[in-house]
C-alpha atoms as a PDB file:
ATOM      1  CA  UNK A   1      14.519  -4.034 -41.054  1.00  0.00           C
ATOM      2  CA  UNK A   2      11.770  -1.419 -40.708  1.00  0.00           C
ATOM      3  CA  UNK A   3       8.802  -4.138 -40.257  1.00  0.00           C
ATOM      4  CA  UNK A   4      11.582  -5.567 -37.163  1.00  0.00           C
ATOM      5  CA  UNK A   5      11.591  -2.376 -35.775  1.00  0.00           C
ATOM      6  CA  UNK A   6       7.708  -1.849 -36.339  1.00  0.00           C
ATOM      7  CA  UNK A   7       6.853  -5.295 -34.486  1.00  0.00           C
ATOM      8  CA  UNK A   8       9.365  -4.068 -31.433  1.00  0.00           C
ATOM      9  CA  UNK A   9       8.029  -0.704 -31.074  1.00  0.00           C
ATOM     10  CA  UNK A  10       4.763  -2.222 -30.671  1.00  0.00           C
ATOM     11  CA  UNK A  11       5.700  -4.750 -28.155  1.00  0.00           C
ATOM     12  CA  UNK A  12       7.224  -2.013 -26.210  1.00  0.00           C
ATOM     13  CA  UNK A  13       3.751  -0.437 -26.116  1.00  0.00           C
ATOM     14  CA  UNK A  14       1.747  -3.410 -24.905  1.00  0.00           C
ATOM     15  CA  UNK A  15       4.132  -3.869 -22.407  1.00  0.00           C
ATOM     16  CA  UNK A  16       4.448  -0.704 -20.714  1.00  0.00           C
ATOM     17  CA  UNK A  17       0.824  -0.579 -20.667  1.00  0.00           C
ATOM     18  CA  UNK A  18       0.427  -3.359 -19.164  1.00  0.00           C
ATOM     19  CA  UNK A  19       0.068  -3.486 -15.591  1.00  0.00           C
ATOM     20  CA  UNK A  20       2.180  -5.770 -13.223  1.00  0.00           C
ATOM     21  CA  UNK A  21       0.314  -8.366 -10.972  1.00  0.00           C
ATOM     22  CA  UNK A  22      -0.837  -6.741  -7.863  1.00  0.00           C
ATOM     23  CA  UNK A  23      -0.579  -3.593  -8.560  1.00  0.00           C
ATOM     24  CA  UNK A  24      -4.293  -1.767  -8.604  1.00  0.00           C
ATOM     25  CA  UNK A  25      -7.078  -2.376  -6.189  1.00  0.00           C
ATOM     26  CA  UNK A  26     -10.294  -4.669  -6.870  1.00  0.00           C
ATOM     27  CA  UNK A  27     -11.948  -1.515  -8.617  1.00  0.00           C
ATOM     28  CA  UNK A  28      -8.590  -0.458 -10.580  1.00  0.00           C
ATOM     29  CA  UNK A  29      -7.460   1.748  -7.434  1.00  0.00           C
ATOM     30  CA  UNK A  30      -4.050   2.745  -7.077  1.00  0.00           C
ATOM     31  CA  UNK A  31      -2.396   1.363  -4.273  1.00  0.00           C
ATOM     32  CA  UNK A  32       0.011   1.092  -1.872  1.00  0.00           C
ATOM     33  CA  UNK A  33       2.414  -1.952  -0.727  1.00  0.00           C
ATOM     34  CA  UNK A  34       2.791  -3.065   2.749  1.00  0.00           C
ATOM     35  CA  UNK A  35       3.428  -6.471   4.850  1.00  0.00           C
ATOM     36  CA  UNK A  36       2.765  -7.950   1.560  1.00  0.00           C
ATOM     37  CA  UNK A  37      -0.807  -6.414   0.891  1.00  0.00           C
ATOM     38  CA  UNK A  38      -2.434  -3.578  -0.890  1.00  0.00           C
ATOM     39  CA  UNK A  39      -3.933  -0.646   0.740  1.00  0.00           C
ATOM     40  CA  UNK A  40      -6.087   1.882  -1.505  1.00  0.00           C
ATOM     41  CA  UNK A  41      -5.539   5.257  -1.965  1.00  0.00           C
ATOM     42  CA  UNK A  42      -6.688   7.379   0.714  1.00  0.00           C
ATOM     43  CA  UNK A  43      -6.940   4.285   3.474  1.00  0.00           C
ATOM     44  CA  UNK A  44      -4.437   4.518   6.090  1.00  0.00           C
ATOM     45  CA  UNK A  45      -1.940   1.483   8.157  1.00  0.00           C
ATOM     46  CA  UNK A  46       0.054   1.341  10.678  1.00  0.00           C
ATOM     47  CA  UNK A  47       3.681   0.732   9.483  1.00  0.00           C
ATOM     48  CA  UNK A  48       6.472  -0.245  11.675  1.00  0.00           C
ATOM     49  CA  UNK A  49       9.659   2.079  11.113  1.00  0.00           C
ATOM     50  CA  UNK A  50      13.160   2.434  13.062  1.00  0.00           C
ATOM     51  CA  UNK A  51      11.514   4.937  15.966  1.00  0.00           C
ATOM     52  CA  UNK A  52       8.515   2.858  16.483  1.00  0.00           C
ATOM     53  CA  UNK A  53       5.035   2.078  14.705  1.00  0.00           C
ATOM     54  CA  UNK A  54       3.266   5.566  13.326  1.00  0.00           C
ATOM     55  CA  UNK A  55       0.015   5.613  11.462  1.00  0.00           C
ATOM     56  CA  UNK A  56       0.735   6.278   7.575  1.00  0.00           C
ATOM     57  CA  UNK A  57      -1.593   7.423   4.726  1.00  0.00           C
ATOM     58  CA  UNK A  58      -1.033   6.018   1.389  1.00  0.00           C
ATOM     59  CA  UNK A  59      -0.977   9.198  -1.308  1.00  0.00           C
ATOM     60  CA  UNK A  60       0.076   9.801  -5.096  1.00  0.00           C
ATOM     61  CA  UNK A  61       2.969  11.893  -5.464  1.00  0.00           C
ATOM     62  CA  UNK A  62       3.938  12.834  -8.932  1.00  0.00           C
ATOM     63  CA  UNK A  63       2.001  10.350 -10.290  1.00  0.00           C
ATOM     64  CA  UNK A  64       3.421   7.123  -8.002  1.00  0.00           C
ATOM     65  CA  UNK A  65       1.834   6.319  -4.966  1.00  0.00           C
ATOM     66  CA  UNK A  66       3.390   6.531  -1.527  1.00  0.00           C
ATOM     67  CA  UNK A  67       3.709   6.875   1.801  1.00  0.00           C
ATOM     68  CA  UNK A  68       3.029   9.803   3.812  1.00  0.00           C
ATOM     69  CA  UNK A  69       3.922   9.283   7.660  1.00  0.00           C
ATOM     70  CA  UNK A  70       1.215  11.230   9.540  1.00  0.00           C
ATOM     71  CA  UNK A  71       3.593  11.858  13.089  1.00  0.00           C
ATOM     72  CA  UNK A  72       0.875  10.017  15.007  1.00  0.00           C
ATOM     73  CA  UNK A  73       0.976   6.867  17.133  1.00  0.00           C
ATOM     74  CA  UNK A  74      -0.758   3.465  15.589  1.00  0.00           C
ATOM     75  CA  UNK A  75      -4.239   3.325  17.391  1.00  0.00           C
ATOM     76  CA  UNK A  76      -3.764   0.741  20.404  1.00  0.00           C
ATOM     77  CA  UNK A  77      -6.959  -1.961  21.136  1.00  0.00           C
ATOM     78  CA  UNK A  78      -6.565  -2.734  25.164  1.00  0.00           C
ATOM     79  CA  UNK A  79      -8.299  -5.619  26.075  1.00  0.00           C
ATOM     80  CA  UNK A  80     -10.097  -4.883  29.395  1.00  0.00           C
ATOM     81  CA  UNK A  81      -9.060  -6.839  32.201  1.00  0.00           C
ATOM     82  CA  UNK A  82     -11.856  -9.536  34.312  1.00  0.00           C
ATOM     83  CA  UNK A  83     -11.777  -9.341  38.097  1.00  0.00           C
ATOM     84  CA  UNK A  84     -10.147 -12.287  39.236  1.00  0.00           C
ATOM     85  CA  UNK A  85     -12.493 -15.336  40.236  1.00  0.00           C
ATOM     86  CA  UNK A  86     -13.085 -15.527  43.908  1.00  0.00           C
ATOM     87  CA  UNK A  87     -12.697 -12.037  45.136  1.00  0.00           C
ATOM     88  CA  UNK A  88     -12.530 -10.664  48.508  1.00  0.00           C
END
């Protein structure tokens, strides 16, 4: 009985060490999941919530990482418009 409980006690320890598919950067970063990526520590995205898109920073909080929404609008590329062919 003792060497059963010996050989579960130690599976329980390689398994919780273990880390789940996916879930540290290249470099062993912690990271944050969005739209089915990763985004590192520290990096920012642009996440789409019930009032609209806002720009969100991906911290650790009590030792899980997660989102902090940063109250600002996603930055916006405008493509500038061409003067139409044969002008006045």
């Amino acid at each position: 009985m003792a060497g059963m409980l010996r050989a579960i006690a130690a599976a329980s320890i390689l398994l919780l060490g273990a880390s789940p598919s996916g879930s540290a950067g290249p470099n062993g970063e912690c990271t944050c999941r969005y739209a089915g990526g990763d985004v590192i520590e520290g990096q920012t995205a642009c996440i789409r919530t019930a009032s609209g898109s806002t720009l969100a920073r991906c911290e650790k909080v009590l030792n899980n990482t997660s989102w902090k929404f940063l109250n600002v609008p996603c930055p916006v590329s405008q493509a500038r418009s061409k003067p139409a062919a044969g002008g006045a």
